[in-house]
N, C-alpha and C. Protein backbone atom coordinates (compact mmCIF):
# COMPACT_ATOMS: atom_id res chain seq x y z
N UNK A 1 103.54 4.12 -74.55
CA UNK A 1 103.27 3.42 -73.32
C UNK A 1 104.13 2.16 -73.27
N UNK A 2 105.26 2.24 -73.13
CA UNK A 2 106.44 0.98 -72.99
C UNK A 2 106.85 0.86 -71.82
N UNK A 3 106.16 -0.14 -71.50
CA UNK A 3 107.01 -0.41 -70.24
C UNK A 3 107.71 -1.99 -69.48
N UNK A 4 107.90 -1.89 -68.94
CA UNK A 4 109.38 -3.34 -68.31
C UNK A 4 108.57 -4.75 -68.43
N UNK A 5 107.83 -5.69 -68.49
CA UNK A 5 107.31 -6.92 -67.70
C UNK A 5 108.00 -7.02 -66.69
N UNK A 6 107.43 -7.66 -65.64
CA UNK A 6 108.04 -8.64 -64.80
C UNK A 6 109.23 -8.85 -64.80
N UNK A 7 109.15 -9.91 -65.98
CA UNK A 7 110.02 -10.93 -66.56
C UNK A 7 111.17 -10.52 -66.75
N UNK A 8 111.19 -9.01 -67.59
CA UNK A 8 112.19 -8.61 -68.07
C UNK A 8 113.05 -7.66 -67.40
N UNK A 9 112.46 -6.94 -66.15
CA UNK A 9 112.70 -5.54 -65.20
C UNK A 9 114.41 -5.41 -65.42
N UNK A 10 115.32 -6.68 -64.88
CA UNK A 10 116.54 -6.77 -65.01
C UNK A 10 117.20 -6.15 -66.24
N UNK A 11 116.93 -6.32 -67.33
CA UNK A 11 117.31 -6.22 -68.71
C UNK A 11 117.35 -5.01 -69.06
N UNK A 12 116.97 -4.09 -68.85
CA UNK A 12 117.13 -2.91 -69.23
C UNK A 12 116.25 -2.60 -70.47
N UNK A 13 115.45 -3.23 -71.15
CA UNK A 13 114.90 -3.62 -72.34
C UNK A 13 113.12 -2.90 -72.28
N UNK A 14 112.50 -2.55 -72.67
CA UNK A 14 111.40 -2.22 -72.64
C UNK A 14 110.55 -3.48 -73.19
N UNK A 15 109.20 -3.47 -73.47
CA UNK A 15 108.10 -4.33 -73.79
C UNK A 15 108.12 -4.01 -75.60
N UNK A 16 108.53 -2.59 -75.94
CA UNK A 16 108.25 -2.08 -77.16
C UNK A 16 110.18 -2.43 -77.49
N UNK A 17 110.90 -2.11 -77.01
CA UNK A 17 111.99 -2.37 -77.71
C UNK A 17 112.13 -3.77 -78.20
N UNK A 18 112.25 -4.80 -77.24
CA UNK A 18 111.75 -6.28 -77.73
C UNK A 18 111.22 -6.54 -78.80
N UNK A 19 109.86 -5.86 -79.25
CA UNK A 19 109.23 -5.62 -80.40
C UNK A 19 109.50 -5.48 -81.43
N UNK A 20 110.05 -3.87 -80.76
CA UNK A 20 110.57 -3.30 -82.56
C UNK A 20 112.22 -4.22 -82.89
N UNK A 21 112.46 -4.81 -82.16
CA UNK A 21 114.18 -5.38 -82.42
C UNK A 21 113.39 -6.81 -83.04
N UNK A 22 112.24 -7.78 -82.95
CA UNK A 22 111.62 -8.85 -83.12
C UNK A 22 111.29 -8.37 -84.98
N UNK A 23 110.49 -7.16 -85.21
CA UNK A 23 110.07 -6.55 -86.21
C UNK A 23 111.68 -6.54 -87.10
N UNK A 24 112.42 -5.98 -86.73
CA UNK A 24 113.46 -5.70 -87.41
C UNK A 24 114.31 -6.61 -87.71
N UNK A 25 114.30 -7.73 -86.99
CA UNK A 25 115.00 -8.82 -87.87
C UNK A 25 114.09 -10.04 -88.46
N UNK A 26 112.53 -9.73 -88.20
CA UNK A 26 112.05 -10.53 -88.78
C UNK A 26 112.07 -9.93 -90.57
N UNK A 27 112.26 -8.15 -90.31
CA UNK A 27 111.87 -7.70 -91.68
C UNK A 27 113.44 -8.13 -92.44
N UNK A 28 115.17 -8.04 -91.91
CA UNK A 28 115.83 -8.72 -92.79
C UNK A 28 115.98 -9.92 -93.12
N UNK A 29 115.41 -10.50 -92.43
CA UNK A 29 115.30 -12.05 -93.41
C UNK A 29 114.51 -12.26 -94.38
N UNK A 30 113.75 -11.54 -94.44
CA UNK A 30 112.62 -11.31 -95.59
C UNK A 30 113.35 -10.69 -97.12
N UNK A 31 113.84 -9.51 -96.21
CA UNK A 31 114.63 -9.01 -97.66
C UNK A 31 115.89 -9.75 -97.95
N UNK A 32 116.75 -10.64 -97.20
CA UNK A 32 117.48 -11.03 -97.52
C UNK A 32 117.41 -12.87 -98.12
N UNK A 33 116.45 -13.19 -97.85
CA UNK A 33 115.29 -14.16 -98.37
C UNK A 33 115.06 -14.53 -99.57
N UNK A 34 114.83 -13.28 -100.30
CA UNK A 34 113.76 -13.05 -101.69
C UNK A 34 115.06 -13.19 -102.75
N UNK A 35 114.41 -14.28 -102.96
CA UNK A 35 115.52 -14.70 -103.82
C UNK A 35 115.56 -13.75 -105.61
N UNK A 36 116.38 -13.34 -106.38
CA UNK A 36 116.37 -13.01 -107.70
C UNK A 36 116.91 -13.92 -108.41
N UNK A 37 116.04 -13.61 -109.90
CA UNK A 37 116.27 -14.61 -111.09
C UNK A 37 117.80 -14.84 -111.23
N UNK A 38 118.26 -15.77 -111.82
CA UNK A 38 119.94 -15.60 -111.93
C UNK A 38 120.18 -16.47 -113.26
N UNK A 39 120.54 -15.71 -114.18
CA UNK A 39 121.09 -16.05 -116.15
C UNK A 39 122.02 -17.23 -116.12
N UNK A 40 122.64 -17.14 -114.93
CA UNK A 40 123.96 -18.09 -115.40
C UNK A 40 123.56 -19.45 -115.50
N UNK A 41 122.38 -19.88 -115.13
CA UNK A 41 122.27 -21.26 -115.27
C UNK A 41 121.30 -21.68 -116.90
N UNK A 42 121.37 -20.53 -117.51
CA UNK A 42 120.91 -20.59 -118.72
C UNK A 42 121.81 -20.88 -119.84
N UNK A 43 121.25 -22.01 -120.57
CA UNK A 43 122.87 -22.42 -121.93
C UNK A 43 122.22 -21.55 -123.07
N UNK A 44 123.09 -20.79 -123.65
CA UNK A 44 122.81 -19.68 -124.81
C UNK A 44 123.93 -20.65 -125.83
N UNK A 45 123.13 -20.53 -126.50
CA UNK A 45 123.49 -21.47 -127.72
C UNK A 45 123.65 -20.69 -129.08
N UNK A 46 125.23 -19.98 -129.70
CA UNK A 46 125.08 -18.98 -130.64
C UNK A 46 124.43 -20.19 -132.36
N UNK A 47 123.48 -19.00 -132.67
CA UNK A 47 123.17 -19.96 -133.98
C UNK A 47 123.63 -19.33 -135.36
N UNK A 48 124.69 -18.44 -135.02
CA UNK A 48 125.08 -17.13 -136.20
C UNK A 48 126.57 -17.53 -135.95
N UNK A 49 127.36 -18.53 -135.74
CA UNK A 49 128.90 -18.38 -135.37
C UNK A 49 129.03 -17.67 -134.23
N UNK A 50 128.69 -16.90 -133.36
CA UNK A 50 129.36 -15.81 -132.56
C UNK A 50 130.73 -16.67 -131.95
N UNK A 51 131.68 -15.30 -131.58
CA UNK A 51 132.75 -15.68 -130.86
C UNK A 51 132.40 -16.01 -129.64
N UNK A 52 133.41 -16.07 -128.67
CA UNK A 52 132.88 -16.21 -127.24
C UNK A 52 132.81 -15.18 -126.37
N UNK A 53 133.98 -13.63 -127.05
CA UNK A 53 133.32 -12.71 -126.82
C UNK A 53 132.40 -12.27 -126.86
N UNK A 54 131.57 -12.64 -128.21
CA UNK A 54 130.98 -11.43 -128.36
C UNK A 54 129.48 -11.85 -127.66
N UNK A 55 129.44 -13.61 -127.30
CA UNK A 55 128.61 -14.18 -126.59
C UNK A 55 128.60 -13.18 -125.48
N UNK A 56 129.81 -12.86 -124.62
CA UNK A 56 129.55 -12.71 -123.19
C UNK A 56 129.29 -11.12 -123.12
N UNK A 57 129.95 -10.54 -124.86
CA UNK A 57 128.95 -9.11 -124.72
C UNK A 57 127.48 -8.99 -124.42
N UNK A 58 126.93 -10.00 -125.56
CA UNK A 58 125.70 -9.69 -126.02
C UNK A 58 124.29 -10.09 -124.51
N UNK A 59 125.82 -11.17 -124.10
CA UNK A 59 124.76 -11.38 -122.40
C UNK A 59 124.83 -10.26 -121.58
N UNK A 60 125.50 -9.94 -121.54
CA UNK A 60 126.18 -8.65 -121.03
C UNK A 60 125.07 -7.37 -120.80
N UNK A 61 124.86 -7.08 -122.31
CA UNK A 61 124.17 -6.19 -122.68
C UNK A 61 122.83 -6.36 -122.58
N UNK A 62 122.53 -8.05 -123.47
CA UNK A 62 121.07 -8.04 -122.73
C UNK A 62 120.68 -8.23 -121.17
N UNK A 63 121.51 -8.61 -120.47
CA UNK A 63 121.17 -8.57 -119.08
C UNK A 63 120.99 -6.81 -118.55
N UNK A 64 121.38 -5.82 -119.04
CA UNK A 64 121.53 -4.52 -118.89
C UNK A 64 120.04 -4.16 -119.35
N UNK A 65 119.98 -4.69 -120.47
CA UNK A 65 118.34 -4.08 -121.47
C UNK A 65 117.40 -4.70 -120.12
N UNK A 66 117.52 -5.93 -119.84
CA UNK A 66 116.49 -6.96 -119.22
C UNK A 66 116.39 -6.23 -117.49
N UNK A 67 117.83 -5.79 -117.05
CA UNK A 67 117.74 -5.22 -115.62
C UNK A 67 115.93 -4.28 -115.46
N UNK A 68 116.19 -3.44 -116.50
CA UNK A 68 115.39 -1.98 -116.66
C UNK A 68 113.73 -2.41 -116.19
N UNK A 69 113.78 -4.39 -116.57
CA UNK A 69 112.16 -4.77 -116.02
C UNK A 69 111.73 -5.29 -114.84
N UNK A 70 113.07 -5.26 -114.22
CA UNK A 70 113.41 -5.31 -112.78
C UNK A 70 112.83 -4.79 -111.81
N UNK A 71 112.45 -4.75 -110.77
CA UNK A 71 111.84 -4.28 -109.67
C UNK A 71 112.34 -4.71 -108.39
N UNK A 72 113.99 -4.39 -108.21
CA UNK A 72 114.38 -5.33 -106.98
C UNK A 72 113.44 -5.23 -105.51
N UNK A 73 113.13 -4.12 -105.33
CA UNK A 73 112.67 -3.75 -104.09
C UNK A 73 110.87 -4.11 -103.94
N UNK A 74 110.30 -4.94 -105.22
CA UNK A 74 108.84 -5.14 -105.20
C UNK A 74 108.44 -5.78 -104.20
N UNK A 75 109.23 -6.59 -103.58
CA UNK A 75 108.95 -7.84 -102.63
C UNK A 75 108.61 -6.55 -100.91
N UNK A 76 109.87 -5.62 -100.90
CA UNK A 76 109.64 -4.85 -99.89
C UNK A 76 108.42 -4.03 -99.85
N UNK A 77 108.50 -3.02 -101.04
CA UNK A 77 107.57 -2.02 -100.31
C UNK A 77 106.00 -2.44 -100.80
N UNK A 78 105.63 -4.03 -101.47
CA UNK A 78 104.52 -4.45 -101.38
C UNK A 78 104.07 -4.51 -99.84
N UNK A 79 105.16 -5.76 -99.25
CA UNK A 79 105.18 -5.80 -97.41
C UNK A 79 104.78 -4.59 -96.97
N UNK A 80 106.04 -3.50 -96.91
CA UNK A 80 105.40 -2.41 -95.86
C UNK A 80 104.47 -1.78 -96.27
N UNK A 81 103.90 -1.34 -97.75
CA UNK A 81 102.68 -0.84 -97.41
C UNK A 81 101.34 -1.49 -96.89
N UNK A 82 101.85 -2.89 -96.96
CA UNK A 82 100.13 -3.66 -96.55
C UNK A 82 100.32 -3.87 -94.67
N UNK A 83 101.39 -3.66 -94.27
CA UNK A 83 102.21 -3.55 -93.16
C UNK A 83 101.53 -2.39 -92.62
N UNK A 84 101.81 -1.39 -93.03
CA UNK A 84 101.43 -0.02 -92.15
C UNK A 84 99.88 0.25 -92.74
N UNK A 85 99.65 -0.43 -93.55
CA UNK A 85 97.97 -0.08 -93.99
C UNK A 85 97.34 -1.16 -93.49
N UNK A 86 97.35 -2.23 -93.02
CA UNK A 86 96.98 -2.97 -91.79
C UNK A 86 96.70 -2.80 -90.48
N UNK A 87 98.09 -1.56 -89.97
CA UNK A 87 98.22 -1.14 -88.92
C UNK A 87 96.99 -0.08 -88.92
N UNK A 88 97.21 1.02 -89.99
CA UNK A 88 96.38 2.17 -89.86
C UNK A 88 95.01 1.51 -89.60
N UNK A 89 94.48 0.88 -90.79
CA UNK A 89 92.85 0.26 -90.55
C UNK A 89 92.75 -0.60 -89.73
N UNK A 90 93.63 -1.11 -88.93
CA UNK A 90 93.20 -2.08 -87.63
C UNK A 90 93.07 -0.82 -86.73
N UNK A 91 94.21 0.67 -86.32
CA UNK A 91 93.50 0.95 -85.55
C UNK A 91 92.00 1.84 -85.38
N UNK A 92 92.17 2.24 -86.89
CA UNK A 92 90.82 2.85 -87.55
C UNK A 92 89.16 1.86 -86.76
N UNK A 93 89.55 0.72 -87.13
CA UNK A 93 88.75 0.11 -86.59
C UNK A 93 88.78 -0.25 -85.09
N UNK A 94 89.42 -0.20 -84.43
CA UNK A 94 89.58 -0.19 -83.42
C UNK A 94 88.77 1.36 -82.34
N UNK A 95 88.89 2.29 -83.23
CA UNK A 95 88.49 3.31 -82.67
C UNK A 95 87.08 3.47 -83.15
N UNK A 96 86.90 3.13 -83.88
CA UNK A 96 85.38 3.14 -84.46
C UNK A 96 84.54 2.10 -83.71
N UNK A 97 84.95 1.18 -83.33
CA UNK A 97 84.24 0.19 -82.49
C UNK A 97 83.18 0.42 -81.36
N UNK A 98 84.39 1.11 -80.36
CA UNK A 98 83.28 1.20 -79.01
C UNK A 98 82.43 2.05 -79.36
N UNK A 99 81.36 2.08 -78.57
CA UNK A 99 79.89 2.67 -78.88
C UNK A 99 80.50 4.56 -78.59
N UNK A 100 79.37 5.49 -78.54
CA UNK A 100 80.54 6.98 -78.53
C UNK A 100 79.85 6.80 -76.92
N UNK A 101 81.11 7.87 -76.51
CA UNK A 101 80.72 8.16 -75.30
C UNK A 101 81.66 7.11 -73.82
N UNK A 102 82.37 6.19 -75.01
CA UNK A 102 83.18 5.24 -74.01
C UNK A 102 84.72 6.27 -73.34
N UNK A 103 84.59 5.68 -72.69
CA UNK A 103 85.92 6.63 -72.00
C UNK A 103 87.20 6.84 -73.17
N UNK A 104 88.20 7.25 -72.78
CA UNK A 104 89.40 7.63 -74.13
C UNK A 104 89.98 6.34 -73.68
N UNK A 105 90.49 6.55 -72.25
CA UNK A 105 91.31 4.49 -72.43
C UNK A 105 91.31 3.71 -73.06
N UNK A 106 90.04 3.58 -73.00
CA UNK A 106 89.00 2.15 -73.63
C UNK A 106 89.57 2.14 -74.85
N UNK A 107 89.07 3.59 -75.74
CA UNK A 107 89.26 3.68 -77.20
C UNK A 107 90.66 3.72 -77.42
N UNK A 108 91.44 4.18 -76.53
CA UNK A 108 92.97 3.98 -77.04
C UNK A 108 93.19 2.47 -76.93
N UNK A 109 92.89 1.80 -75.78
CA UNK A 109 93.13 0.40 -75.75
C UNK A 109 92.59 -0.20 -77.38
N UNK A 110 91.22 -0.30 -77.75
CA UNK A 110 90.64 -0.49 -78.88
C UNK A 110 91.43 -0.34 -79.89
N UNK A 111 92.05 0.79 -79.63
CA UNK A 111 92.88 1.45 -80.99
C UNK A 111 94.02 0.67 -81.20
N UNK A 112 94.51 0.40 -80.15
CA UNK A 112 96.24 -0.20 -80.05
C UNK A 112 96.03 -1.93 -80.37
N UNK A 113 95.09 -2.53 -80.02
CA UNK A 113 94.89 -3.79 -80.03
C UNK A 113 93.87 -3.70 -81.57
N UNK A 114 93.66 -2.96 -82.32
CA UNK A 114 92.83 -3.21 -83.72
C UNK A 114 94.58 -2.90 -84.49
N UNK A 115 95.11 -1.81 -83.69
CA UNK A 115 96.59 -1.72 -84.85
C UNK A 115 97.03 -3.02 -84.61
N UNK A 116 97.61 -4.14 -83.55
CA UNK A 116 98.13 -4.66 -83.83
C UNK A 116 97.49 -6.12 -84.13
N UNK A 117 96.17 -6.07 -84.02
CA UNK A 117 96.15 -6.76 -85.66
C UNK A 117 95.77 -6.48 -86.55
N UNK A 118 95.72 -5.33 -87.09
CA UNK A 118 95.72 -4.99 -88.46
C UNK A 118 97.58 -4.85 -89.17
N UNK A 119 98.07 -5.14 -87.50
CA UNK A 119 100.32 -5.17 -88.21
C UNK A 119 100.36 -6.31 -88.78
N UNK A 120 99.24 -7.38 -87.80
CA UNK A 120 99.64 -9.03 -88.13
C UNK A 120 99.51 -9.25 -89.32
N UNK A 121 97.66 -9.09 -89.77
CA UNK A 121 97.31 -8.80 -90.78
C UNK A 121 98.20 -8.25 -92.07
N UNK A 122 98.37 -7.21 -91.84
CA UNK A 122 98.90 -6.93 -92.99
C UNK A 122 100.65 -7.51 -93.50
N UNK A 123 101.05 -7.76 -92.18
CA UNK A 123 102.33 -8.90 -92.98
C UNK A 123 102.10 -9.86 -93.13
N UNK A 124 100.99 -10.82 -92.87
CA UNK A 124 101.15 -12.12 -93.68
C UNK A 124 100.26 -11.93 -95.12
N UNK A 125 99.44 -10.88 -95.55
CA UNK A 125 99.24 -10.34 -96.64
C UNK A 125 100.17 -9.41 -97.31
N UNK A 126 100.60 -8.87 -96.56
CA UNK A 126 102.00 -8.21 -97.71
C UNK A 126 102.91 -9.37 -98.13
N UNK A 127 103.39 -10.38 -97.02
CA UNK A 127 104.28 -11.60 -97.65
C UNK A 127 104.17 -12.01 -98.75
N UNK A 128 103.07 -12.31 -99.08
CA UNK A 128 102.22 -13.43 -99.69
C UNK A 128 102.02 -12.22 -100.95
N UNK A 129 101.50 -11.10 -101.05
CA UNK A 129 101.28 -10.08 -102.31
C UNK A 129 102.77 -9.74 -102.77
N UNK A 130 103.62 -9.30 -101.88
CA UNK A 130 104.95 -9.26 -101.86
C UNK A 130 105.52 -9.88 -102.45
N UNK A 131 105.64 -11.50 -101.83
CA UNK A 131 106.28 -12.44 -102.58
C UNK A 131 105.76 -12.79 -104.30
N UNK A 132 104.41 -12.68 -104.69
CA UNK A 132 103.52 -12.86 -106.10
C UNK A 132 104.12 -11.19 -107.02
N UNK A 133 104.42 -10.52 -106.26
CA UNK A 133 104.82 -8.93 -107.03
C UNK A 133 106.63 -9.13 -107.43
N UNK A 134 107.04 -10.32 -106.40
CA UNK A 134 108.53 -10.35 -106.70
C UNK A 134 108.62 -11.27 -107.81
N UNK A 135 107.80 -12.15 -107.95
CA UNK A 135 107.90 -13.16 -108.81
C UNK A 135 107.42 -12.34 -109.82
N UNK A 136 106.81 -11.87 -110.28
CA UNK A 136 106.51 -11.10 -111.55
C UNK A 136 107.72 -10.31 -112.42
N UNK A 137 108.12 -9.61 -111.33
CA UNK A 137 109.37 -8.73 -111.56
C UNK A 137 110.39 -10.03 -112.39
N UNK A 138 110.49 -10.49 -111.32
CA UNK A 138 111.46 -11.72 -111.77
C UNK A 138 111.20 -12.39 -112.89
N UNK A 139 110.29 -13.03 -113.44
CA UNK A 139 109.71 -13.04 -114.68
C UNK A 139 109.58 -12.45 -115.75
N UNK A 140 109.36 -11.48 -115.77
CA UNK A 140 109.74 -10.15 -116.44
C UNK A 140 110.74 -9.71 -117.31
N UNK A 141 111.74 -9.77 -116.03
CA UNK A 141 113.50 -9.73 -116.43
C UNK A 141 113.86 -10.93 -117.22
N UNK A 142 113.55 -12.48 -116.68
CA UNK A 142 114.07 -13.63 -117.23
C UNK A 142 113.80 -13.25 -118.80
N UNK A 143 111.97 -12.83 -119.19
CA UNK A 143 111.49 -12.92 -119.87
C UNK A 143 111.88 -12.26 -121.30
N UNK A 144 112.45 -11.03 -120.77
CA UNK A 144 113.06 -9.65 -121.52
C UNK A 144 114.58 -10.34 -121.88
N UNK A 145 115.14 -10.51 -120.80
CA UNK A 145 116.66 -10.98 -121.45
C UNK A 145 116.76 -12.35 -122.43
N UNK A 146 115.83 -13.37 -122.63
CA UNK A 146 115.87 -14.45 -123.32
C UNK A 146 115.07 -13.84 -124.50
N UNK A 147 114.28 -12.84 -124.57
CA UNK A 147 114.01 -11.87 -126.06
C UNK A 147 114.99 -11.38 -126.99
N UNK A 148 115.77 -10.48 -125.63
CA UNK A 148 116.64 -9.71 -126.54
C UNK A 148 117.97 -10.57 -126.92
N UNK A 149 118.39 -11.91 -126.20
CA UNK A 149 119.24 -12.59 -126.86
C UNK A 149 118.85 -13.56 -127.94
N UNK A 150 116.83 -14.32 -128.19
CA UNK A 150 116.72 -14.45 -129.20
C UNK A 150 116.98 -13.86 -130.55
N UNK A 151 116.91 -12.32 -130.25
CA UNK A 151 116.39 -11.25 -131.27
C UNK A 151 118.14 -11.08 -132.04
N UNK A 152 118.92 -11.27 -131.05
CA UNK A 152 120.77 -11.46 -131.19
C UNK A 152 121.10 -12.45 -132.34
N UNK A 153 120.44 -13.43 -132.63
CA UNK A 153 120.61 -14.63 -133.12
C UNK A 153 121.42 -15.91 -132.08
N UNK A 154 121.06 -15.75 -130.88
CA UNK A 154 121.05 -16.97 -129.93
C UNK A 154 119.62 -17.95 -129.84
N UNK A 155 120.42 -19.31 -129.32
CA UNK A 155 119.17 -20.55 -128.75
C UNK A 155 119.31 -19.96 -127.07
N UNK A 156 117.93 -19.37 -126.18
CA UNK A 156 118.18 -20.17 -124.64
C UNK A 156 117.75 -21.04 -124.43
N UNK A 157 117.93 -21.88 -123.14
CA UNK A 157 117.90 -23.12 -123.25
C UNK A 157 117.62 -22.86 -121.42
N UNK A 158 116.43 -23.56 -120.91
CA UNK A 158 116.82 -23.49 -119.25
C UNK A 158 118.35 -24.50 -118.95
């Protein structure tokens, strides 16, 4: 059911395209947002002689071991599933609401206005779970690669 406003008749644009184009760049700034951990500002301090090769192997390699605890995409599909499972149980509830026997309008109206706030809903709770699931990940990795270069015979150092 998309259709023109007023406002917009000129534009060629629907009520739902507006939307989904509002949705879609609100969702890349999000992913392009989320920031990841980054090694280089870490001083590795060899306590065994190492060369300076074999320093930038062994980072090398442990950054490879440390990737594997990675979860780049945690921040996303935390969002969209609390995103579309917001949507679903807002309109779940939405249809469950009116008493039985109400006309179908009604309940579609019900339905469409419980989905969209159960959309709202669930992105500023996916953000927020999203963002705590990215930080973990991220932690994780920091956590793993400053192991396996202790375990090397390196100092890290923030």
């Amino acid at each position: 059911m998309c259709r023109r406003p007023r406002s917009w008749r000129g534009s060629g644009i629907t009520h739902c395209g507006r939307l989904s184009r509002l949705a879609c760049g609100v969702f890349a700034i999000s992913v392009a947002t989320s920031a990841c951990a980054s090694t280089n500002s870490l001083t590795v301090t060899p306590l065994q002689g190492q060369e300076e090769e074999q320093v930038a192997r062994d980072r090398a390699q442990c950054d490879a071991i440390a990737a594997q605890a990675r979860d780049r995409w945690a921040f996303v599909k935390t969002k969209v599933i609390a995103f579309i499972g917001g949507g679903v149980a807002g309109a779940a509830f939405g249809v469950a609401l009116p008493p039985f026997g109400t006309p179908a309008a009604v309940v579609l109206c019900a339905a469409a206005v419980g989905a969209a706030v159960g959309f709202v809903l669930g992105e500023i709770v996916g953000t927020v779970a999203g963002a705590e699931e990215h930080r973990k990940s991220e932690s994780a990795y920091l956590d793993r690669y400053v192991r396996c270069l202790n375990e090397r015979g390196y100092q890290v150092k923030p």
